[in-house]
C-alpha atoms as a PDB file:
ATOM      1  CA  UNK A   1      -3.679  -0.753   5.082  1.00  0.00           C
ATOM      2  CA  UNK A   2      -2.171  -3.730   3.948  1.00  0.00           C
ATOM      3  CA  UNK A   3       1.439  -3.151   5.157  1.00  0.00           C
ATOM      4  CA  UNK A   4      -0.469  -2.357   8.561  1.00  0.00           C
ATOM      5  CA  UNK A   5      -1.639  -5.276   8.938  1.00  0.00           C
ATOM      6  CA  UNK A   6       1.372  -7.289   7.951  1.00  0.00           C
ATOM      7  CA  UNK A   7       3.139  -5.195  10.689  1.00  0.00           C
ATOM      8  CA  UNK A   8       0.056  -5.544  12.811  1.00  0.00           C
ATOM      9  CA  UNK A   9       0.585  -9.544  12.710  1.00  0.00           C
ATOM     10  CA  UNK A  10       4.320  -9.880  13.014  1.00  0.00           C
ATOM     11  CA  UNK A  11       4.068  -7.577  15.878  1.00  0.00           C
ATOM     12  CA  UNK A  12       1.728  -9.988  17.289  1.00  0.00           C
ATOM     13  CA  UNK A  13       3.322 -12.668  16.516  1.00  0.00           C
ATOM     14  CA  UNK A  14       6.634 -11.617  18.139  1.00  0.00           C
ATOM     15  CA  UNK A  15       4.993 -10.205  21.297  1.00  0.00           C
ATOM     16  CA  UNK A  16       3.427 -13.420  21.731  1.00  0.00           C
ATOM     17  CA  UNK A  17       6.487 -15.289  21.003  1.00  0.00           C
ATOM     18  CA  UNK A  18       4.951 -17.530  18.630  1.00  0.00           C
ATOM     19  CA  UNK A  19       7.153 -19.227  15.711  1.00  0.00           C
ATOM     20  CA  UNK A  20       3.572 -20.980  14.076  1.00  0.00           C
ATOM     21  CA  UNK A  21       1.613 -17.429  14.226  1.00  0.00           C
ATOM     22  CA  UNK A  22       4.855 -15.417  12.616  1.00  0.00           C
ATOM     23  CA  UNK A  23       5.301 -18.193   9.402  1.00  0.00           C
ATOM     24  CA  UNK A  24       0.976 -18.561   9.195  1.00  0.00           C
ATOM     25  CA  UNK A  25       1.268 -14.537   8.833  1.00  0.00           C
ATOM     26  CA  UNK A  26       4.085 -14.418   7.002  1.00  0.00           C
ATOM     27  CA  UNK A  27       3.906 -17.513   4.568  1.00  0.00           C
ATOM     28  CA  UNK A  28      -0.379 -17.436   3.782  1.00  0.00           C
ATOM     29  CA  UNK A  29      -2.095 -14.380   4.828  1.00  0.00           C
ATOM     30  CA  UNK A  30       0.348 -11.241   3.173  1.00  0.00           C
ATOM     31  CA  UNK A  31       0.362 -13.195   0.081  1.00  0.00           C
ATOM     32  CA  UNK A  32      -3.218 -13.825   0.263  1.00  0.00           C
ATOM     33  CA  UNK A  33      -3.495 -10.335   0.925  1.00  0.00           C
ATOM     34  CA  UNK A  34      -1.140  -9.226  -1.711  1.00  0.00           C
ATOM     35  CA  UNK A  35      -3.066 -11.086  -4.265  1.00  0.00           C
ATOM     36  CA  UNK A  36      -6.156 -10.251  -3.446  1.00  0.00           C
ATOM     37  CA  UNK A  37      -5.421  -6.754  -3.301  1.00  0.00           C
ATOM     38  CA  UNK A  38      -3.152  -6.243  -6.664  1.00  0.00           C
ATOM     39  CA  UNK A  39      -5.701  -8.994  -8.443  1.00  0.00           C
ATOM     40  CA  UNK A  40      -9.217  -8.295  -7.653  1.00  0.00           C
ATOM     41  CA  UNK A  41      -9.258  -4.585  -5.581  1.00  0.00           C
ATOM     42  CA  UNK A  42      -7.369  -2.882  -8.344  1.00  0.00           C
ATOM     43  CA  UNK A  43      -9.736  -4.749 -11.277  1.00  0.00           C
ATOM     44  CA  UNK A  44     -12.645  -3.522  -9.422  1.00  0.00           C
ATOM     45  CA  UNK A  45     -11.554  -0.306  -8.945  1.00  0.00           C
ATOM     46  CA  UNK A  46     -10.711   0.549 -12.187  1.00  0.00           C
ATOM     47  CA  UNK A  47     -13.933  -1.018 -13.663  1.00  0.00           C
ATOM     48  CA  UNK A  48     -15.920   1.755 -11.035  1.00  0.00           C
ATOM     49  CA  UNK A  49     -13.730   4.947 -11.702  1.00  0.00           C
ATOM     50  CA  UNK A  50     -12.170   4.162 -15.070  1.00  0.00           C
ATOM     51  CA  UNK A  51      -9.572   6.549 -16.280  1.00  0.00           C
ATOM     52  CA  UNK A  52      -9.723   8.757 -12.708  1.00  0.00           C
ATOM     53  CA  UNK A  53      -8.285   5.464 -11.312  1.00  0.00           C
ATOM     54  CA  UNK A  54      -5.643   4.438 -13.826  1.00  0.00           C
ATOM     55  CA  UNK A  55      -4.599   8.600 -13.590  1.00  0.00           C
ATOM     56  CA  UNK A  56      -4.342   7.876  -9.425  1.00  0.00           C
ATOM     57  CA  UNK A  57      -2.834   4.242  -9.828  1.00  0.00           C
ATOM     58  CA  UNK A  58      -0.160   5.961 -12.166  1.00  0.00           C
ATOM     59  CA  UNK A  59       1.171   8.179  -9.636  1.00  0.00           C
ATOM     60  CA  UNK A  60       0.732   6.271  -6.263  1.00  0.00           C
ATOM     61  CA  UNK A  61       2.764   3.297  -5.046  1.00  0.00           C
ATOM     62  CA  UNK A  62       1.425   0.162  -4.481  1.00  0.00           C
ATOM     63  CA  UNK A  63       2.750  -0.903  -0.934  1.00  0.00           C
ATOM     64  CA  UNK A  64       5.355   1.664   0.096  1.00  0.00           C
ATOM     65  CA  UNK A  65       4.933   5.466   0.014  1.00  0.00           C
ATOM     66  CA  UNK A  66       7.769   7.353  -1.140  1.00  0.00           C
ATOM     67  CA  UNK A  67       8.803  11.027  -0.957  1.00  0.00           C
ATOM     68  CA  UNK A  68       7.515  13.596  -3.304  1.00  0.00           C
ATOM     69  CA  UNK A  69      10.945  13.945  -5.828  1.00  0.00           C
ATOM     70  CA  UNK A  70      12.100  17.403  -5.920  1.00  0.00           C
ATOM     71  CA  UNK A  71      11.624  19.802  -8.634  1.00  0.00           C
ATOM     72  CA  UNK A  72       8.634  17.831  -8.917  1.00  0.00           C
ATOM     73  CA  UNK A  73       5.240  19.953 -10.014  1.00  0.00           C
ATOM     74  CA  UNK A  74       2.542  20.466  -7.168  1.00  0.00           C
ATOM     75  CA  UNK A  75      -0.745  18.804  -7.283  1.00  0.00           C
ATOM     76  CA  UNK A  76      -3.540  21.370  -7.997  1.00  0.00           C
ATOM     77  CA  UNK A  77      -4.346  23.005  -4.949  1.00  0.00           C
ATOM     78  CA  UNK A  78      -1.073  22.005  -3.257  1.00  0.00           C
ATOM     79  CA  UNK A  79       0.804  24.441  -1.406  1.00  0.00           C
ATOM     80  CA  UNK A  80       3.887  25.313  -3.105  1.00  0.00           C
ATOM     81  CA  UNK A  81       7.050  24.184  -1.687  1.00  0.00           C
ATOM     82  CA  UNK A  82       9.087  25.731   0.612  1.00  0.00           C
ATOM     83  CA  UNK A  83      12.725  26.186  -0.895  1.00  0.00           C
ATOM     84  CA  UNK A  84      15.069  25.761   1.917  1.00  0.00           C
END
Protein backbone atom coordinates (compact mmCIF):
# COMPACT_ATOMS: atom_id res chain seq x y z
CA UNK A 1 0.00 0.00 0.00
CA UNK A 2 2.73 2.12 0.67
CA UNK A 3 4.65 1.81 -2.65
CA UNK A 4 1.04 2.64 -4.11
CA UNK A 5 0.86 5.53 -2.85
CA UNK A 6 4.36 6.72 -3.50
CA UNK A 7 3.53 5.81 -7.17
CA UNK A 8 0.09 7.24 -6.65
CA UNK A 9 1.82 10.79 -5.82
CA UNK A 10 4.63 10.93 -8.32
CA UNK A 11 2.12 10.03 -10.86
CA UNK A 12 0.30 12.99 -9.74
CA UNK A 13 2.80 14.98 -9.46
CA UNK A 14 4.11 14.43 -13.02
CA UNK A 15 0.65 14.58 -14.65
CA UNK A 16 0.22 17.80 -13.09
CA UNK A 17 3.57 18.96 -14.00
CA UNK A 18 4.42 20.14 -10.70
CA UNK A 19 8.27 20.31 -9.52
CA UNK A 20 6.99 21.51 -5.59
CA UNK A 21 4.27 18.49 -5.42
CA UNK A 22 7.02 15.75 -6.87
CA UNK A 23 10.03 16.92 -4.07
CA UNK A 24 6.94 17.51 -1.07
CA UNK A 25 6.09 13.68 -2.09
CA UNK A 26 9.23 12.60 -2.59
CA UNK A 27 11.43 14.43 0.13
CA UNK A 28 8.55 14.36 3.39
CA UNK A 29 5.68 12.15 2.89
CA UNK A 30 7.48 8.43 1.68
CA UNK A 31 9.83 8.93 4.44
CA UNK A 32 7.18 9.86 6.76
CA UNK A 33 5.49 6.98 5.50
CA UNK A 34 8.41 4.71 5.61
CA UNK A 35 8.94 5.50 9.18
CA UNK A 36 5.85 5.32 10.33
CA UNK A 37 5.22 2.14 8.80
CA UNK A 38 8.67 0.12 9.65
CA UNK A 39 8.57 2.09 13.31
CA UNK A 40 5.21 2.05 14.78
CA UNK A 41 2.85 -0.47 12.29
CA UNK A 42 5.30 -3.30 12.63
CA UNK A 43 5.70 -2.62 16.76
CA UNK A 44 2.05 -2.75 16.93
CA UNK A 45 1.60 -5.56 15.02
CA UNK A 46 3.78 -7.73 16.59
CA UNK A 47 2.62 -6.67 20.13
CA UNK A 48 -1.25 -7.95 18.74
CA UNK A 49 -0.20 -11.29 16.96
CA UNK A 50 3.12 -12.09 18.62
CA UNK A 51 5.03 -14.95 17.19
CA UNK A 52 2.23 -15.48 14.10
CA UNK A 53 3.60 -12.03 13.08
CA UNK A 54 7.35 -12.33 13.50
CA UNK A 55 6.71 -16.10 11.53
CA UNK A 56 4.82 -13.75 8.55
CA UNK A 57 7.35 -10.73 8.88
CA UNK A 58 10.16 -13.46 8.40
CA UNK A 59 9.08 -14.54 5.12
CA UNK A 60 7.47 -11.38 3.48
CA UNK A 61 9.30 -8.34 2.12
CA UNK A 62 8.95 -5.16 3.42
CA UNK A 63 8.33 -2.83 0.31
CA UNK A 64 8.95 -4.95 -2.79
CA UNK A 65 7.46 -8.40 -3.50
CA UNK A 66 9.69 -10.81 -4.98
CA UNK A 67 9.22 -14.15 -6.77
CA UNK A 68 8.72 -17.35 -4.96
CA UNK A 69 12.64 -18.97 -5.41
CA UNK A 70 12.49 -22.24 -7.02
CA UNK A 71 12.87 -25.49 -5.41
CA UNK A 72 11.35 -23.59 -2.77
CA UNK A 73 8.68 -25.70 -0.40
CA UNK A 74 4.86 -24.79 -0.88
CA UNK A 75 2.93 -23.07 1.74
CA UNK A 76 0.36 -25.48 3.33
CA UNK A 77 -2.47 -25.65 1.19
CA UNK A 78 -0.58 -24.30 -1.83
CA UNK A 79 -0.93 -25.90 -5.03
CA UNK A 80 2.10 -27.63 -6.00
CA UNK A 81 4.10 -26.27 -8.72
CA UNK A 82 3.90 -26.88 -12.10
CA UNK A 83 7.39 -28.20 -13.44
CA UNK A 84 7.76 -26.84 -16.85
Amino acid sequence: MILALVLFLTSAGIWRQSRWFLLWALLLVTPAWLFMAKVYKERELELRFGEAYRDYWSKTPFLLPRRPRQGAPAEPGAPPDQAP
